[in-house]
N, C-alpha and C. Protein backbone atom coordinates (compact mmCIF):
# COMPACT_ATOMS: atom_id res chain seq x y z
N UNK A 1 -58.39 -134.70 12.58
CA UNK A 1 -58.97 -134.02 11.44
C UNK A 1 -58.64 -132.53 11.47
N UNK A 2 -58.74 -132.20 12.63
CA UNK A 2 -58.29 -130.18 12.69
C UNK A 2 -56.98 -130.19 12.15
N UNK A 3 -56.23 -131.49 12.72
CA UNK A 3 -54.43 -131.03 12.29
C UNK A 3 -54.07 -130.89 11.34
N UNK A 4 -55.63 -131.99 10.24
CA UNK A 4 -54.74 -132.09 8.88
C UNK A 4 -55.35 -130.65 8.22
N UNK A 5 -56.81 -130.28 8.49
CA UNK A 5 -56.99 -128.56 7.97
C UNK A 5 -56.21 -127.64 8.23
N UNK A 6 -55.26 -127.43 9.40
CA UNK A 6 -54.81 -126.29 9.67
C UNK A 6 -53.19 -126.74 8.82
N UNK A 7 -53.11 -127.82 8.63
CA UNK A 7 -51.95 -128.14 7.56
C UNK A 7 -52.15 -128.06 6.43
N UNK A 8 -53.56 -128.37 5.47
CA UNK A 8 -53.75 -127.81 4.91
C UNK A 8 -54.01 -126.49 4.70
N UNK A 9 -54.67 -125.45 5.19
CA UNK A 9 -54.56 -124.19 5.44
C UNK A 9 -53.06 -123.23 5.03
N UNK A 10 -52.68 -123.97 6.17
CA UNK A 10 -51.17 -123.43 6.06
C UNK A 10 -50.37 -124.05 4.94
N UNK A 11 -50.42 -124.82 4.19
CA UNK A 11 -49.46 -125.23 2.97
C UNK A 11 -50.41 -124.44 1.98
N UNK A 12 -51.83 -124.23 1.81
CA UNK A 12 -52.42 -123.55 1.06
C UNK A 12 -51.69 -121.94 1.09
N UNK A 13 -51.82 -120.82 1.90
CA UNK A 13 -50.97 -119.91 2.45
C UNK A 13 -49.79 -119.51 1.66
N UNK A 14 -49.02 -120.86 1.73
CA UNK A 14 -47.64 -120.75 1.34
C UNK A 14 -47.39 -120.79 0.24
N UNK A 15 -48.36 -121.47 -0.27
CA UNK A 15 -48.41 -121.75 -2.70
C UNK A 15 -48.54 -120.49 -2.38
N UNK A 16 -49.64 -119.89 -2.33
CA UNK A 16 -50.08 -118.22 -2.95
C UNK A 16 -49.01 -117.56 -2.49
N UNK A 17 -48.08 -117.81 -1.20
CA UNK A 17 -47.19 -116.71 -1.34
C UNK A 17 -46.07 -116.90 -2.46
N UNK A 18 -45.71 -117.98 -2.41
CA UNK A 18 -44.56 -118.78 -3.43
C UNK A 18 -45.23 -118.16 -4.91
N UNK A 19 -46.48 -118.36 -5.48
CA UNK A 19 -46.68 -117.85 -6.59
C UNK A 19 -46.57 -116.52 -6.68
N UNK A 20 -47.34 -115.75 -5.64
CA UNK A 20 -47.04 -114.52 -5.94
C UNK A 20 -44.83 -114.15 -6.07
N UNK A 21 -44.41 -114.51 -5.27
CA UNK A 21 -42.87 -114.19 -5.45
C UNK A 21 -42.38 -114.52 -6.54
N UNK A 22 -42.73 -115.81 -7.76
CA UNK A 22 -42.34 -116.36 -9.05
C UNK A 22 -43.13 -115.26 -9.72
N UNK A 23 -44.39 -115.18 -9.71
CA UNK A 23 -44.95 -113.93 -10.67
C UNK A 23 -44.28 -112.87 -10.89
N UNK A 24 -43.67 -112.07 -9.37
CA UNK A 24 -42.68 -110.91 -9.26
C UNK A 24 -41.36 -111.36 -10.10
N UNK A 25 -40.87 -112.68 -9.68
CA UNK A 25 -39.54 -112.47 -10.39
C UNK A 25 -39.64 -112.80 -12.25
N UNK A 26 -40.62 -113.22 -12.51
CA UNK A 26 -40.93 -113.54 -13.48
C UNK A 26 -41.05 -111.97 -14.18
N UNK A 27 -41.61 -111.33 -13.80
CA UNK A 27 -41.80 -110.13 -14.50
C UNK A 27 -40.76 -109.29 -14.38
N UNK A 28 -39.75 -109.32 -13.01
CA UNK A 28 -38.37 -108.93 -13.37
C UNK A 28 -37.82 -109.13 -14.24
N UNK A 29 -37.41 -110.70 -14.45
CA UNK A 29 -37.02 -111.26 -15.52
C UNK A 29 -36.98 -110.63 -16.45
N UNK A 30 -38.17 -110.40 -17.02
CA UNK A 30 -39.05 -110.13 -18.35
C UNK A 30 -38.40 -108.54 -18.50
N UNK A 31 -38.52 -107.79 -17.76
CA UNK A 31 -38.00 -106.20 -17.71
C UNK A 31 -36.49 -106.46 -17.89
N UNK A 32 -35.32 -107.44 -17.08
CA UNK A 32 -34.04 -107.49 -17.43
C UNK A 32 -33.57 -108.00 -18.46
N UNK A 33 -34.33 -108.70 -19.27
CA UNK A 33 -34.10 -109.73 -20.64
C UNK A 33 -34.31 -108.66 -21.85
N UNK A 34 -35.47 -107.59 -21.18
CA UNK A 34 -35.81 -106.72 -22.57
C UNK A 34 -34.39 -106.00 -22.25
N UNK A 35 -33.88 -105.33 -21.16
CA UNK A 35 -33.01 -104.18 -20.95
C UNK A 35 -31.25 -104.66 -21.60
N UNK A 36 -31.29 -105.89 -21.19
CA UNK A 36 -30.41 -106.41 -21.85
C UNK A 36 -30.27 -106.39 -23.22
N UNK A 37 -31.39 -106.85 -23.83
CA UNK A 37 -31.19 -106.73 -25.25
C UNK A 37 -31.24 -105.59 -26.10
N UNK A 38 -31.83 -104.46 -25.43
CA UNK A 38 -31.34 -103.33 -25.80
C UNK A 38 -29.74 -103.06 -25.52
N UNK A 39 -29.18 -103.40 -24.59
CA UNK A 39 -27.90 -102.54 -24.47
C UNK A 39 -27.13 -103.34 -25.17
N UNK A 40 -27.46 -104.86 -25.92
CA UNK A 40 -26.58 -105.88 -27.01
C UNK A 40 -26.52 -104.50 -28.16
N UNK A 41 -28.07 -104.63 -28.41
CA UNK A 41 -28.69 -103.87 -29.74
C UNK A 41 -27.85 -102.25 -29.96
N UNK A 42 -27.38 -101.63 -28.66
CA UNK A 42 -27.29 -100.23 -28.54
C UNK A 42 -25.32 -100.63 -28.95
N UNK A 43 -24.66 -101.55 -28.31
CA UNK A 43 -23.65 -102.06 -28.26
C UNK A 43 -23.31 -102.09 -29.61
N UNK A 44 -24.24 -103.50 -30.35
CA UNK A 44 -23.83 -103.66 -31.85
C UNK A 44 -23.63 -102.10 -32.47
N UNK A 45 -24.48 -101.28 -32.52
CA UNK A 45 -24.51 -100.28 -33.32
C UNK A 45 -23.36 -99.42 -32.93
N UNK A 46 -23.08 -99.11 -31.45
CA UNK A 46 -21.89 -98.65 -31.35
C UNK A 46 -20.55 -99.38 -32.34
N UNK A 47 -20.48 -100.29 -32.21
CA UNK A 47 -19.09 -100.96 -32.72
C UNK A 47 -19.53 -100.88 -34.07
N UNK A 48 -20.38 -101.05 -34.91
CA UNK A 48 -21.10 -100.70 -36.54
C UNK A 48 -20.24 -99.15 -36.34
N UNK A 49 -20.68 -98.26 -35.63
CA UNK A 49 -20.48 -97.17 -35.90
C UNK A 49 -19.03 -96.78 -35.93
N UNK A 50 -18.34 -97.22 -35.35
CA UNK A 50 -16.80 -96.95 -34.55
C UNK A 50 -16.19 -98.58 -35.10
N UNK A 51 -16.02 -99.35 -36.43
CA UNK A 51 -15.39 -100.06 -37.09
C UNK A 51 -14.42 -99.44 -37.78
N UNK A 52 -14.62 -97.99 -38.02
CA UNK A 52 -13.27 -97.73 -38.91
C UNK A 52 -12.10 -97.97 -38.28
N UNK A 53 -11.73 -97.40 -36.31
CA UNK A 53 -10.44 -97.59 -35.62
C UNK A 53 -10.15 -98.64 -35.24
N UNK A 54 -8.76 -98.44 -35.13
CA UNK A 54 -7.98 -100.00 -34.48
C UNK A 54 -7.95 -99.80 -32.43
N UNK A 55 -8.26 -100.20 -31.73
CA UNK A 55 -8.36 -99.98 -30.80
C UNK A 55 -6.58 -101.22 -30.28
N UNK A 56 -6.17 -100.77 -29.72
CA UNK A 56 -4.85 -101.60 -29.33
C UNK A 56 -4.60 -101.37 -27.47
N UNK A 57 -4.41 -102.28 -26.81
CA UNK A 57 -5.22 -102.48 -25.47
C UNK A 57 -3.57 -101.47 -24.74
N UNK A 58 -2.51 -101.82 -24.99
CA UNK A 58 -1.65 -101.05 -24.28
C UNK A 58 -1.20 -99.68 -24.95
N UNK A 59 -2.44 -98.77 -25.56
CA UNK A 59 -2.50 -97.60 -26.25
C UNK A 59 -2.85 -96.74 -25.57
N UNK A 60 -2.07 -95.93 -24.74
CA UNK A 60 -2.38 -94.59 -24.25
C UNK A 60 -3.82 -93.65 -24.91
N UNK A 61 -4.79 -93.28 -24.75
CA UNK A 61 -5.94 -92.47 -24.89
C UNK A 61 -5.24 -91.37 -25.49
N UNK A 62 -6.19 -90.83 -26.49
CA UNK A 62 -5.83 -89.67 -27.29
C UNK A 62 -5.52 -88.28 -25.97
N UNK A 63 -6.09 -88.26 -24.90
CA UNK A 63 -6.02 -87.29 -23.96
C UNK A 63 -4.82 -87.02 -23.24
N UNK A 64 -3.87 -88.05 -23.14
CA UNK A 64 -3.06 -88.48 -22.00
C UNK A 64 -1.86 -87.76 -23.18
């Protein structure tokens, strides 16, 4: 009977730590999903803004 409390005990222990670590990443999550969709949102508007040029990939930079 002690073996199976202190097994219970100890698997009890281990949920609360396991939840607490899903809660944390969960709310990471939640902070990288918003940050992301800002930099889509910040992205779109860049390219909205900068549609007039032709961008051509083996084009030397106006600097060079």
């Amino acid at each position: 009977m002690t073996q199976l409390e202190e097994t219970v005990a100890h698997l009890t222990r281990q949920v609360e730590e396991l939840n607490e670590v899903v809660a944390r990443q969960d709310t990471e999550l939640s902070k990288m999903t918003h940050r992301v969709r800002m930099l889509l949102e910040r992205e779109a508007e860049r390219e909205q803004a900068n549609s007039g040029g032709v961008v051509l990939g083996d084009e030397r930079p106006p600097h060079y």
